[in-house]
N, C-alpha and C. Protein backbone atom coordinates (compact mmCIF):
# COMPACT_ATOMS: atom_id res chain seq x y z
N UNK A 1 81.78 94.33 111.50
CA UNK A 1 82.55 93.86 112.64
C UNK A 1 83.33 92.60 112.28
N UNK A 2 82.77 92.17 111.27
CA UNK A 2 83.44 90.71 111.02
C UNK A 2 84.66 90.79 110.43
N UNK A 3 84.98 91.72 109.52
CA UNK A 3 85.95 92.54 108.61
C UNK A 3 87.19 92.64 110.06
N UNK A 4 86.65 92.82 110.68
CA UNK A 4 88.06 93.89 111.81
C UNK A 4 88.08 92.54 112.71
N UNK A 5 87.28 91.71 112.84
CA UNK A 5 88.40 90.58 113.39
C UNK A 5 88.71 89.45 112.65
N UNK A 6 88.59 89.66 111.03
CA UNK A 6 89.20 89.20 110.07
C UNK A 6 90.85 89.95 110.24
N UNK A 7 90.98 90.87 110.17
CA UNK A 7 92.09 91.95 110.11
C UNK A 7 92.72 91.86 111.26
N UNK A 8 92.10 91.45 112.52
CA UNK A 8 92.95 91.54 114.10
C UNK A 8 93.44 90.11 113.71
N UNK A 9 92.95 88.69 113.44
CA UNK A 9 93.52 87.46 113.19
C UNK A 9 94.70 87.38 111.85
N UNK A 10 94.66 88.79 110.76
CA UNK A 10 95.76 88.82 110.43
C UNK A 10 96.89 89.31 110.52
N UNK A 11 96.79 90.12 111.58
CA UNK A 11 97.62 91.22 111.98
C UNK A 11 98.47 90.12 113.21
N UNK A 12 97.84 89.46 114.28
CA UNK A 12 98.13 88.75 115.05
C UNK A 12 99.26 87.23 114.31
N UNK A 13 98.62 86.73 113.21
CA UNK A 13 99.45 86.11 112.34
C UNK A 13 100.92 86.45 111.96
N UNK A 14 100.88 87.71 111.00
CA UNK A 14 101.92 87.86 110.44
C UNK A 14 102.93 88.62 112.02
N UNK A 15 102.76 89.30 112.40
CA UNK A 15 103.47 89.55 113.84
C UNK A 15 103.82 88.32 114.24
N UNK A 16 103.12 87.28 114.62
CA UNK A 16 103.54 85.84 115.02
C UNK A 16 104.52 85.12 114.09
N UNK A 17 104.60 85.33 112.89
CA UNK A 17 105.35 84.94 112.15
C UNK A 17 106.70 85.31 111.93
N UNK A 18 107.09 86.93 112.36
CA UNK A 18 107.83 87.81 112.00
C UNK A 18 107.84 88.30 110.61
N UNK A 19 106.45 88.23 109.90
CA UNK A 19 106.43 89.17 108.49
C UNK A 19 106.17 90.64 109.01
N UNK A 20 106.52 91.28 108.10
CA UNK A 20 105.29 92.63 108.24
C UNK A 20 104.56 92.47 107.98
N UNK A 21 103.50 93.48 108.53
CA UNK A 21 102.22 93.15 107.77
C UNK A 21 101.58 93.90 106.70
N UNK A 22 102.43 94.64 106.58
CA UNK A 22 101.86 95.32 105.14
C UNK A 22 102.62 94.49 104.25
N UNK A 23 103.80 93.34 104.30
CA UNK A 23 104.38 92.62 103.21
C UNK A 23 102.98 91.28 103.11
N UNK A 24 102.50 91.23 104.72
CA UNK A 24 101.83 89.64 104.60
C UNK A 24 99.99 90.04 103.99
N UNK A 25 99.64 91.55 104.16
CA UNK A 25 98.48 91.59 102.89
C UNK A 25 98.73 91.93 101.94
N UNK A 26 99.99 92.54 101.50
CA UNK A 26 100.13 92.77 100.25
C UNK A 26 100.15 91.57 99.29
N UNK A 27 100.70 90.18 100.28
CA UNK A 27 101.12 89.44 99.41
C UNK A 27 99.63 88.42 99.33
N UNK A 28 98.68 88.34 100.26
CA UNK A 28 98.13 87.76 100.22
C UNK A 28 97.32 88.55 98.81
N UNK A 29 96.53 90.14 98.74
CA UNK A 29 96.11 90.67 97.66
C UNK A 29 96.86 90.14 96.45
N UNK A 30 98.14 89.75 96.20
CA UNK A 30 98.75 89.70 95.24
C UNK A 30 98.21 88.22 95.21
N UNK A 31 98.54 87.18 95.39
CA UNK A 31 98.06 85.98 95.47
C UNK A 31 96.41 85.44 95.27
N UNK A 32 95.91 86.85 95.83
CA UNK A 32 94.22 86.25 95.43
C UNK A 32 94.01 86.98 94.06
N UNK A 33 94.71 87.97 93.50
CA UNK A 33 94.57 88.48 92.16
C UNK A 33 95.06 87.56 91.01
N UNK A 34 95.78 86.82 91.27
CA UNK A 34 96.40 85.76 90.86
C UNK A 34 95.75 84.25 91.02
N UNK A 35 94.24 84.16 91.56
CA UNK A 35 94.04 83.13 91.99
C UNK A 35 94.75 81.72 92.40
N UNK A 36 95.90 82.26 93.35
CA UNK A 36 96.48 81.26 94.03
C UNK A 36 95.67 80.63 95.16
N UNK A 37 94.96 81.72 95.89
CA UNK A 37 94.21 81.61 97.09
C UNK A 37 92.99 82.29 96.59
N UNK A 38 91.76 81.57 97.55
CA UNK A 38 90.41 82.35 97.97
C UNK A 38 90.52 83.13 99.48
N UNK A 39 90.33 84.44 99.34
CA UNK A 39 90.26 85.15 100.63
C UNK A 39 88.70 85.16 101.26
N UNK A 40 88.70 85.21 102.28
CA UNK A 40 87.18 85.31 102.54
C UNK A 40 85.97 86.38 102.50
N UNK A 41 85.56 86.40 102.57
CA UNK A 41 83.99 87.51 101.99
C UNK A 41 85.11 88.77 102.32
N UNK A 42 85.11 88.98 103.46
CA UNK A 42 85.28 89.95 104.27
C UNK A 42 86.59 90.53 103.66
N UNK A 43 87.99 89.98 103.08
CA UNK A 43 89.25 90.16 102.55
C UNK A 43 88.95 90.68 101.29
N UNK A 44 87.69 90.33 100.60
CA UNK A 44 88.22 90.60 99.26
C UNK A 44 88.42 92.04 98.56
N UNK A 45 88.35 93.02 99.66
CA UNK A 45 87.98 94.42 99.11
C UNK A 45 90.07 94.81 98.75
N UNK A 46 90.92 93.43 99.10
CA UNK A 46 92.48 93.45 98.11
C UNK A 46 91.89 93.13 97.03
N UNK A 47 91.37 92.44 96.35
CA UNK A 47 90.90 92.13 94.77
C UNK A 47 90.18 93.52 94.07
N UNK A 48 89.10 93.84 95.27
CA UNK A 48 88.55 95.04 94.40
C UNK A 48 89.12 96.73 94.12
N UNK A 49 90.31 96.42 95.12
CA UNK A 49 90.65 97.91 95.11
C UNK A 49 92.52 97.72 95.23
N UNK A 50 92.85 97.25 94.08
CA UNK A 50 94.24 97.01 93.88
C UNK A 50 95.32 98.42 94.45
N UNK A 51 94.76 99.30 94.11
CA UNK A 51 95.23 100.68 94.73
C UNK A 51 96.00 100.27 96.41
N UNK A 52 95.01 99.37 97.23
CA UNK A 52 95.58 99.40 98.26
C UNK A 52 97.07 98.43 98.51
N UNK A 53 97.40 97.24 97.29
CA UNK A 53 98.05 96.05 97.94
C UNK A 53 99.19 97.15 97.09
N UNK A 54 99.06 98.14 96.15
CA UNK A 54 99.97 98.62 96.05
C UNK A 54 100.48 99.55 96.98
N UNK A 55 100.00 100.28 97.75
CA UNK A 55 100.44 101.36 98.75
C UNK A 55 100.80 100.44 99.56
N UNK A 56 100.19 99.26 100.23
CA UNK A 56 101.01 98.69 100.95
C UNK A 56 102.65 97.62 100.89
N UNK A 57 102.87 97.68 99.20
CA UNK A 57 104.24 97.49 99.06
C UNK A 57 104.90 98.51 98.81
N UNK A 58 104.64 99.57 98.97
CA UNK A 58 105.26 101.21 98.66
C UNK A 58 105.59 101.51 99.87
N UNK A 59 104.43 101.11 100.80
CA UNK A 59 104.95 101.46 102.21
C UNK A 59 106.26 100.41 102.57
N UNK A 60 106.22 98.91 102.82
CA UNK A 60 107.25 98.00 102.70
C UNK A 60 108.15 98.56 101.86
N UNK A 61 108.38 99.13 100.63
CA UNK A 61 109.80 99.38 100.18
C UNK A 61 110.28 100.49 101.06
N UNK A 62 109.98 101.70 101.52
CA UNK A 62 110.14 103.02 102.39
C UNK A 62 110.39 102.12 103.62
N UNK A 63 109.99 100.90 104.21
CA UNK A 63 110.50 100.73 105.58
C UNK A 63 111.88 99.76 105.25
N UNK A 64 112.11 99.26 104.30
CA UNK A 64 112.98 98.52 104.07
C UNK A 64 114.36 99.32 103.34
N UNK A 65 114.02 100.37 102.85
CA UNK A 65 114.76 101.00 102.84
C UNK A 65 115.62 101.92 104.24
N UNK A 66 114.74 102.75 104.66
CA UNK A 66 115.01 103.29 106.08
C UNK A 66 115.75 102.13 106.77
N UNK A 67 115.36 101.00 107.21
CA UNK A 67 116.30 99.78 107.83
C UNK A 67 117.58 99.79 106.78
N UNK A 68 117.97 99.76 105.52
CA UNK A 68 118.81 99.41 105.40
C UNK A 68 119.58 100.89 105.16
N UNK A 69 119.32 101.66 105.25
CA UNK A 69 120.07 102.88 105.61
C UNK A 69 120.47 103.22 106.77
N UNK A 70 119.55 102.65 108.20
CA UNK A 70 120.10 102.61 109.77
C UNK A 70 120.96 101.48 109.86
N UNK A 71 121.19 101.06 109.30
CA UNK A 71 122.77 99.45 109.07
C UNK A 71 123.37 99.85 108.70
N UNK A 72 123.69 100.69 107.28
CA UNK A 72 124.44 100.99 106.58
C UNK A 72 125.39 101.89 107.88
N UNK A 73 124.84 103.16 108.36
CA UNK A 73 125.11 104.27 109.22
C UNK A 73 125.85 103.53 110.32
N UNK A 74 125.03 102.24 110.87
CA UNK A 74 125.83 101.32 111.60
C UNK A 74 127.24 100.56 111.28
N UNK A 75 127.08 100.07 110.60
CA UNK A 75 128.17 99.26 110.18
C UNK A 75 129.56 100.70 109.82
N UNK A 76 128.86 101.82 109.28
CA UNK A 76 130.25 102.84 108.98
C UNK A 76 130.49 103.26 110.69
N UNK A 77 129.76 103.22 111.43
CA UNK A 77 130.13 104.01 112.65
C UNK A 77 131.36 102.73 113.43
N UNK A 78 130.58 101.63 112.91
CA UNK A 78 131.99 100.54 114.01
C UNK A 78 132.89 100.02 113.00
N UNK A 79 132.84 100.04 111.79
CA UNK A 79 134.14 99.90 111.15
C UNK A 79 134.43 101.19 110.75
N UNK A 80 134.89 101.84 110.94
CA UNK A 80 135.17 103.54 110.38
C UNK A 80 136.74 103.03 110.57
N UNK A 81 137.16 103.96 109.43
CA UNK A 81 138.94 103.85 109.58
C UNK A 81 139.48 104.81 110.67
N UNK A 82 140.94 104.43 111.07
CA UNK A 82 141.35 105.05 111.81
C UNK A 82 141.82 106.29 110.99
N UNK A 83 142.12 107.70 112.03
CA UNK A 83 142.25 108.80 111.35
C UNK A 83 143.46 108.74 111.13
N UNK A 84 144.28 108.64 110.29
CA UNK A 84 145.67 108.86 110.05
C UNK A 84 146.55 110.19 110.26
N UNK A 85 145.63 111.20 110.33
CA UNK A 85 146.27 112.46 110.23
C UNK A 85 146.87 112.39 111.37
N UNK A 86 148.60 113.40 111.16
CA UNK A 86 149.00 113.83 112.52
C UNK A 86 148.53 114.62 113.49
N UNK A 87 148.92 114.00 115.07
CA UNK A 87 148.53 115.12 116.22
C UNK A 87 149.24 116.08 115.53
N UNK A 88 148.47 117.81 115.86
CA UNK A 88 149.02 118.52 116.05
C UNK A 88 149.36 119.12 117.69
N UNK A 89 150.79 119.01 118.22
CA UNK A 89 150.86 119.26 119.30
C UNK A 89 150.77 121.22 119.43
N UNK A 90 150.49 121.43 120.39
CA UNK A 90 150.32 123.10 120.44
C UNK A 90 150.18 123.34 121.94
């Protein structure tokens, strides 16, 4: 139980922050593999099972992609050129 309101206080964080949160454990796993940071008892299963901080930047690249493909679609729909072709009257 301690684990899941370890995980609700980080989930509540990075939302408060405006990270994602699969960017804000990925990065934290990346950072405690790196001994930048100590995570607590309950966090460290990012150190033991690297498998996950990678799926969760796999997932972050797939959402960051999708966003920048719904902009892209945007930006062509309101700058689109005008059609030059002639009316055909009939």
């Amino acid at each position: 139980m301690d684990a899941l309101n370890s995980l609700g206080i980080l989930a509540g964080s990075s939302w408060g922050s405006g990270v994602n949160l699969y960017l804000t454990i990925a990065a934290l796993g990346i950072a405690h593999r790196m001994s930048l940071i100590t995570l607590p008892g309950n966090l460290t299963i990012l150190d033991q099972y690297p498998v996950i901080v990678i799926i969760l930047v796999l997932i972050f690249i797939l959402l960051f992609l999708w966003f920048l493909k719904k902009m892209f679609r945007f930006m062509k729909a309101i700058f689109r050129p005008p059609n030059r072709r002639p009316q055909l009257e009939g």
